[in-house]
PDB file of N, CA and C in Angstrom:
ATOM      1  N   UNK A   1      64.580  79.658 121.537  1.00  0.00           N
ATOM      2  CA  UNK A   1      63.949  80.692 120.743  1.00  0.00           C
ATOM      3  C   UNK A   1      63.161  80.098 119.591  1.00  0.00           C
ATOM      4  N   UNK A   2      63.662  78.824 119.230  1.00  0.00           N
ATOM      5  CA  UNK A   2      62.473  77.972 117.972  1.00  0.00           C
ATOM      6  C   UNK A   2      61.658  77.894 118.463  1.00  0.00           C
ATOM      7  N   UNK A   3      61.547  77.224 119.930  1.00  0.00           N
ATOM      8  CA  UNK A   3      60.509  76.925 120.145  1.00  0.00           C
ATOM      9  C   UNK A   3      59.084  77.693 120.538  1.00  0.00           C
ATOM     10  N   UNK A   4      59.790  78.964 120.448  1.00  0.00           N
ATOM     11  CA  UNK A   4      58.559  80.699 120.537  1.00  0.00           C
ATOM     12  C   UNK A   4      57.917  80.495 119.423  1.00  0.00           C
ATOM     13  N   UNK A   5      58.553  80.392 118.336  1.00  0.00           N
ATOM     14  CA  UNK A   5      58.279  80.366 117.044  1.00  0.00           C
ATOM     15  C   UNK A   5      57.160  79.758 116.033  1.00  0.00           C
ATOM     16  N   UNK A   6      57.805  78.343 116.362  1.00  0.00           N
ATOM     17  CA  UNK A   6      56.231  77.128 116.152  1.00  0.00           C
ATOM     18  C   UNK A   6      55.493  77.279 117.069  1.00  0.00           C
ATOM     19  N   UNK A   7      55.425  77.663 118.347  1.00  0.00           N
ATOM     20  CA  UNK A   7      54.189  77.452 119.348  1.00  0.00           C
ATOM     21  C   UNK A   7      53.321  78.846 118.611  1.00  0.00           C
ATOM     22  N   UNK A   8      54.165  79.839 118.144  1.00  0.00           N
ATOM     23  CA  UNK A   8      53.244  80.453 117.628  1.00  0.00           C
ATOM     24  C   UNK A   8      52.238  80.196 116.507  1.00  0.00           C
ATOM     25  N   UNK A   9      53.078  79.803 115.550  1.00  0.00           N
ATOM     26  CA  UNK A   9      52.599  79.645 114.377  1.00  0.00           C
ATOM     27  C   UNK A   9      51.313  78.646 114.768  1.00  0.00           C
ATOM     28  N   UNK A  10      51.778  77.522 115.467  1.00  0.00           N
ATOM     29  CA  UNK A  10      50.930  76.323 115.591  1.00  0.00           C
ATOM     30  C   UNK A  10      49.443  76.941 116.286  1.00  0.00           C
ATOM     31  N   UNK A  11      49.649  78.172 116.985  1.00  0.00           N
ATOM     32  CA  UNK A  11      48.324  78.838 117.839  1.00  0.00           C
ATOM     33  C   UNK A  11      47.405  79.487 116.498  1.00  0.00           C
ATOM     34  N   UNK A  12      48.406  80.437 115.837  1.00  0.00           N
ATOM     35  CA  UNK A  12      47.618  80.563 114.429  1.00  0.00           C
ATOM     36  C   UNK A  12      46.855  80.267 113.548  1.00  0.00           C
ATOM     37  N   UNK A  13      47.667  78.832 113.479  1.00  0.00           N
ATOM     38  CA  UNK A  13      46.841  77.890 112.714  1.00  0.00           C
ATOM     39  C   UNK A  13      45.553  77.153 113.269  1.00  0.00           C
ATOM     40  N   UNK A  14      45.350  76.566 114.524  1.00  0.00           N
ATOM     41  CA  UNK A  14      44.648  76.144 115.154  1.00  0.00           C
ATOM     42  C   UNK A  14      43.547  77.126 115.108  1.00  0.00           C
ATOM     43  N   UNK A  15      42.241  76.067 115.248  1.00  0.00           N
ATOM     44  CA  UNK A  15      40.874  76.870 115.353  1.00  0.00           C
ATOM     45  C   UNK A  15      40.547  77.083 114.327  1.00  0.00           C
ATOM     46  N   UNK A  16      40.363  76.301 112.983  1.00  0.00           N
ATOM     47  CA  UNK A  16      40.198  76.547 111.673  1.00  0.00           C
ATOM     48  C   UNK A  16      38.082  77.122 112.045  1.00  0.00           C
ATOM     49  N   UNK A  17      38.018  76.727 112.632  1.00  0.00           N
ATOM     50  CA  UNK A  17      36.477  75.860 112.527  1.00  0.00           C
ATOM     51  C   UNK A  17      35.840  77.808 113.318  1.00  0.00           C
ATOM     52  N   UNK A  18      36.077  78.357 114.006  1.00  0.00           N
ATOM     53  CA  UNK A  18      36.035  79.822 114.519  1.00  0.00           C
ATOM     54  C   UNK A  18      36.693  80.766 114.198  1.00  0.00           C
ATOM     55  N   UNK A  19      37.301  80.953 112.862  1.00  0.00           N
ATOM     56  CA  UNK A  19      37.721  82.192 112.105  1.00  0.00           C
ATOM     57  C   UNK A  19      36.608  82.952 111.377  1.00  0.00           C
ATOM     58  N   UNK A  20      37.136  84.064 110.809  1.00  0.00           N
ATOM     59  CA  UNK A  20      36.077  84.964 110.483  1.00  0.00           C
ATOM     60  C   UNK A  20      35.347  84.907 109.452  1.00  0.00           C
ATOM     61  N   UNK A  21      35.738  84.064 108.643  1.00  0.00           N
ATOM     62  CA  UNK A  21      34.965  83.329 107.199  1.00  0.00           C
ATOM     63  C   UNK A  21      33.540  82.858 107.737  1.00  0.00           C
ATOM     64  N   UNK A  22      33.580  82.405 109.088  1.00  0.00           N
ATOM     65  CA  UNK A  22      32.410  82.016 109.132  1.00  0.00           C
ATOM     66  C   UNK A  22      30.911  82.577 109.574  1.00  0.00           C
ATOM     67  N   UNK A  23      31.249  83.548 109.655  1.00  0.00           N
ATOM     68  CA  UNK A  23      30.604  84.857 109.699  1.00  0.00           C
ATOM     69  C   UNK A  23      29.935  85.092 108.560  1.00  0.00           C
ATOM     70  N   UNK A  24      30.201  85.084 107.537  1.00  0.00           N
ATOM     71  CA  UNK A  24      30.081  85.097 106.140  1.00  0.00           C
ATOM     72  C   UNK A  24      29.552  84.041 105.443  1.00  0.00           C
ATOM     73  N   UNK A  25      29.422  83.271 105.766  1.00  0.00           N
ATOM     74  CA  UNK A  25      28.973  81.890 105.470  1.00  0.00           C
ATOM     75  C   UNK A  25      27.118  81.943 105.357  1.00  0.00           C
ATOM     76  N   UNK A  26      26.252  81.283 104.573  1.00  0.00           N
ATOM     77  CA  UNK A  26      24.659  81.010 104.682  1.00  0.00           C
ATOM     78  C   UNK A  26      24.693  79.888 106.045  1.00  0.00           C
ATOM     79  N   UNK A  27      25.367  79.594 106.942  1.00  0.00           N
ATOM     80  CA  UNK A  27      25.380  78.881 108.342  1.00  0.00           C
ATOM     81  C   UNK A  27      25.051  79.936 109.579  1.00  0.00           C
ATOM     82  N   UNK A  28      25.343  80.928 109.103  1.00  0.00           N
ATOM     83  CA  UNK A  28      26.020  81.784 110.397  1.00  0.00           C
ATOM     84  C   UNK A  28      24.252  82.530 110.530  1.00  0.00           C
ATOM     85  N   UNK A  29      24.193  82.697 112.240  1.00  0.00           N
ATOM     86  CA  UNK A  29      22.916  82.742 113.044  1.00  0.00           C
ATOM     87  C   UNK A  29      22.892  84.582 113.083  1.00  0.00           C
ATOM     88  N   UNK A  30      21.885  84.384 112.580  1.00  0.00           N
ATOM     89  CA  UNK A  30      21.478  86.221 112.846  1.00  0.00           C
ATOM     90  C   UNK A  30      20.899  86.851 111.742  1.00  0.00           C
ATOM     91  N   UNK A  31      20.590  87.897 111.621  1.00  0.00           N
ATOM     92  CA  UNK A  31      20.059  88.734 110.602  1.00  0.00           C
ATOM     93  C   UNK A  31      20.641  89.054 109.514  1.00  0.00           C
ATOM     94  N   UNK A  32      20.034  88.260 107.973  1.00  0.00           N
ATOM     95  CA  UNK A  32      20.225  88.326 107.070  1.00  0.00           C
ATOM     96  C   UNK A  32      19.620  89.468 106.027  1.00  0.00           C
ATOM     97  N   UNK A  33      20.331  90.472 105.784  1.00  0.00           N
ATOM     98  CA  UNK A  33      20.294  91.614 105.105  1.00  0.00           C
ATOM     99  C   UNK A  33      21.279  91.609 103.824  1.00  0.00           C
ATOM    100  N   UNK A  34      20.319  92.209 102.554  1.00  0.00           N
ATOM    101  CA  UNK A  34      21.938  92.409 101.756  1.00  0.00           C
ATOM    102  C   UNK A  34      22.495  93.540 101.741  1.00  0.00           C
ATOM    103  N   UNK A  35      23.561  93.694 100.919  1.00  0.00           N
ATOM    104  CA  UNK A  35      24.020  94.952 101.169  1.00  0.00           C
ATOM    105  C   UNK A  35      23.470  96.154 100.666  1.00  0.00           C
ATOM    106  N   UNK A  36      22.660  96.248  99.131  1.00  0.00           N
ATOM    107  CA  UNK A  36      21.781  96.952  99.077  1.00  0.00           C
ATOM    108  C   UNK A  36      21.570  97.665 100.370  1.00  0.00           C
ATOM    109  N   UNK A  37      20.745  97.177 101.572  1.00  0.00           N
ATOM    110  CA  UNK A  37      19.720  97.667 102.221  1.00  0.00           C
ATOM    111  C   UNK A  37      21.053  98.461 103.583  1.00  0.00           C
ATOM    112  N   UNK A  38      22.041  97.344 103.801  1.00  0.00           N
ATOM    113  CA  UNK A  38      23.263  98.277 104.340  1.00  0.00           C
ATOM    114  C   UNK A  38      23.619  99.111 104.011  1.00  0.00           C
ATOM    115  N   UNK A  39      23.745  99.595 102.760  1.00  0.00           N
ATOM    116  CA  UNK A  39      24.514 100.965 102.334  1.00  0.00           C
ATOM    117  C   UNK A  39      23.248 101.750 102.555  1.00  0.00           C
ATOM    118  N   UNK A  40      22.100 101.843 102.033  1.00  0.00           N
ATOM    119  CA  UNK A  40      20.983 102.695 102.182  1.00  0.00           C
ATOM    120  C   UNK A  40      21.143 102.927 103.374  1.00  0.00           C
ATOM    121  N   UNK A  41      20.968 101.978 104.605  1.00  0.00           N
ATOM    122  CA  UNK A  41      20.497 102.436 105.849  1.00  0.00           C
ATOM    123  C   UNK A  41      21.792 103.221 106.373  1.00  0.00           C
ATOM    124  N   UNK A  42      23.086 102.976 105.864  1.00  0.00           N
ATOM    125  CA  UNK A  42      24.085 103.986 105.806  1.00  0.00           C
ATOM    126  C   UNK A  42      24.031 105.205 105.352  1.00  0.00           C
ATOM    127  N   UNK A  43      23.551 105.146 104.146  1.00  0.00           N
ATOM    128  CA  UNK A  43      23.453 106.220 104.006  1.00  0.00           C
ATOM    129  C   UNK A  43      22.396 107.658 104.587  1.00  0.00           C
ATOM    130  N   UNK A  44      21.407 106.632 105.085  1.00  0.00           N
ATOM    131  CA  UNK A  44      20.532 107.602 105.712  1.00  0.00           C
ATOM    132  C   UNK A  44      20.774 108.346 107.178  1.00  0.00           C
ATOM    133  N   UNK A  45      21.936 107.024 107.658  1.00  0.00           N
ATOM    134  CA  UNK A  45      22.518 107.689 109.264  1.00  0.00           C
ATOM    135  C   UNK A  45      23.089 108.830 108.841  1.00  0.00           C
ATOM    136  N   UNK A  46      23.859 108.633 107.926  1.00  0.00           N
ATOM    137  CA  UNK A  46      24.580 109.974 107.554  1.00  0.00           C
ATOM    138  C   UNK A  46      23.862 111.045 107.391  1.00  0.00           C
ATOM    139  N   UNK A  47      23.148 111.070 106.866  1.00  0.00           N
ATOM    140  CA  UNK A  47      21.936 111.863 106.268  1.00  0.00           C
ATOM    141  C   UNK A  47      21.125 112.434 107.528  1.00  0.00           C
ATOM    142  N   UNK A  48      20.557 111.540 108.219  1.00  0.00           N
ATOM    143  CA  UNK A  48      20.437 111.894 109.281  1.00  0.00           C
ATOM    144  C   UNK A  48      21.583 112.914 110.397  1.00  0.00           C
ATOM    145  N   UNK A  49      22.472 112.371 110.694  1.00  0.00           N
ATOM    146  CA  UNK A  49      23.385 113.327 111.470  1.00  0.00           C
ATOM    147  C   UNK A  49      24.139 114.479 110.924  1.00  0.00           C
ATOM    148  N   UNK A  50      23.801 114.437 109.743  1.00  0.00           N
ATOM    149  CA  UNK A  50      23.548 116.022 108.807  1.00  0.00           C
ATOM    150  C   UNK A  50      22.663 117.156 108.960  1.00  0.00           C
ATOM    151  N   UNK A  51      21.557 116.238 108.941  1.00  0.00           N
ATOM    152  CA  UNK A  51      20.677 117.125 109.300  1.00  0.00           C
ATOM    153  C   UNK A  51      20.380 117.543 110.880  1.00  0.00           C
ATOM    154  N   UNK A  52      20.343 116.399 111.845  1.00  0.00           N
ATOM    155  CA  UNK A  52      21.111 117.243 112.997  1.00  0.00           C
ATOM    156  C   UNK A  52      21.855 118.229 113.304  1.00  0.00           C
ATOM    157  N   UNK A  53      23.141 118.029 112.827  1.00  0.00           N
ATOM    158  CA  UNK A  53      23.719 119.576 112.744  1.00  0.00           C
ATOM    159  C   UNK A  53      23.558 120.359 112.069  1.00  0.00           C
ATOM    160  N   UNK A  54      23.032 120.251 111.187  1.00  0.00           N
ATOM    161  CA  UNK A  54      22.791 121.654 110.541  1.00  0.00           C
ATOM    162  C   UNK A  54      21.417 122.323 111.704  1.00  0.00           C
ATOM    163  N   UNK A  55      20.227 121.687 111.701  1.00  0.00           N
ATOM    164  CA  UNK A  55      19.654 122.149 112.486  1.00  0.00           C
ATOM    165  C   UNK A  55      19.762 122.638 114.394  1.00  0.00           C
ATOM    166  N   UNK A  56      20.760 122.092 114.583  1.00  0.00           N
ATOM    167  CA  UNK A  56      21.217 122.412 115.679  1.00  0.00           C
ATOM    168  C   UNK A  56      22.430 124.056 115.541  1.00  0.00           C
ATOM    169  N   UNK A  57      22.865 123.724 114.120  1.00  0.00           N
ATOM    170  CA  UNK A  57      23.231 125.550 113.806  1.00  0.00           C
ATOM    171  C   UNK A  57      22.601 126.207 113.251  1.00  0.00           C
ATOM    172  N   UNK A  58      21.496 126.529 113.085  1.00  0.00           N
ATOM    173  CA  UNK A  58      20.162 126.827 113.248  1.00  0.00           C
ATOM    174  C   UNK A  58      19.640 127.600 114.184  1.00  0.00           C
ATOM    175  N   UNK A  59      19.394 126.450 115.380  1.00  0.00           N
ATOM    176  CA  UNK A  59      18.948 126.751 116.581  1.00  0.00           C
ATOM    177  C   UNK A  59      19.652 128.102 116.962  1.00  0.00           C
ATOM    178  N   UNK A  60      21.050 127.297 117.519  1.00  0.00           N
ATOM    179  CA  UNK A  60      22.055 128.231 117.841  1.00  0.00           C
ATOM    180  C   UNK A  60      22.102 129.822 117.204  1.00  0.00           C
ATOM    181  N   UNK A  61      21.946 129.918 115.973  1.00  0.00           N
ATOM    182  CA  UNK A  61      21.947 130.722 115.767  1.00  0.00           C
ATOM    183  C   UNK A  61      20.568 131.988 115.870  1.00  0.00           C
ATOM    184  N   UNK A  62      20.084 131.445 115.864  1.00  0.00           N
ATOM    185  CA  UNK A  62      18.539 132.401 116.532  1.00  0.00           C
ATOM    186  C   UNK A  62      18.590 132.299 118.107  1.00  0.00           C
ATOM    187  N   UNK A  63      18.972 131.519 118.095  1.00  0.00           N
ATOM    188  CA  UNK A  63      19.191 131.629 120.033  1.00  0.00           C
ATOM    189  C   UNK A  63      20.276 133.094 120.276  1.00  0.00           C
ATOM    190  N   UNK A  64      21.447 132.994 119.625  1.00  0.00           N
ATOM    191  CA  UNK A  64      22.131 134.310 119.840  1.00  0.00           C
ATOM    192  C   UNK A  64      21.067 135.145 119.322  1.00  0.00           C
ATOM    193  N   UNK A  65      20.818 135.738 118.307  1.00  0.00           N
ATOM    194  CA  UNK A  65      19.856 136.616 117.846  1.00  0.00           C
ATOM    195  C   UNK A  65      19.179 137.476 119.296  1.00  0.00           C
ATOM    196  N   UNK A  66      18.549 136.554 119.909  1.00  0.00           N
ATOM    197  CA  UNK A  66      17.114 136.837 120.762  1.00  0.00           C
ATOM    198  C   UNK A  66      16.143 137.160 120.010  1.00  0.00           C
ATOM    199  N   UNK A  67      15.086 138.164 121.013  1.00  0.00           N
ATOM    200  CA  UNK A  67      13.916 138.203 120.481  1.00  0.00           C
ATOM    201  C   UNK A  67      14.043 139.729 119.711  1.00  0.00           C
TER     202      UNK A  67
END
């Protein structure tokens, strides 16, 4: 049963070099944005799928209506 134990730990530890720090790092390959421009463009999805539904209860609702 020790030996469950350290094989775990030892798997844990291993792979220093592919943990998630490095993601985060000025190394790491891909599109560099700050967060400024993340929260905005967050905030506009939101904003956006707001206004989707509301206009989609809208619709709906003149659709019951008729003419």
């Amino acid at each position: 049963m020790g030996g469950a134990a350290t094989s775990i730990s030892t798997f844990v530890g291993s792979g220093s070099e592919s943990n998630m720090l490095w993601f985060y790092t000025n190394n790491a390959p891909g599109l560099k944005i700050s967060l400024t421009i993340v929260l905005a463009m967050s905030l506009c999805f939101i904003a956006f799928v707001a206004a989707l539904h509301t206009f989609g209860k809208i619709y709906r609702a003149k659709a019951r209506a008729g003419p």
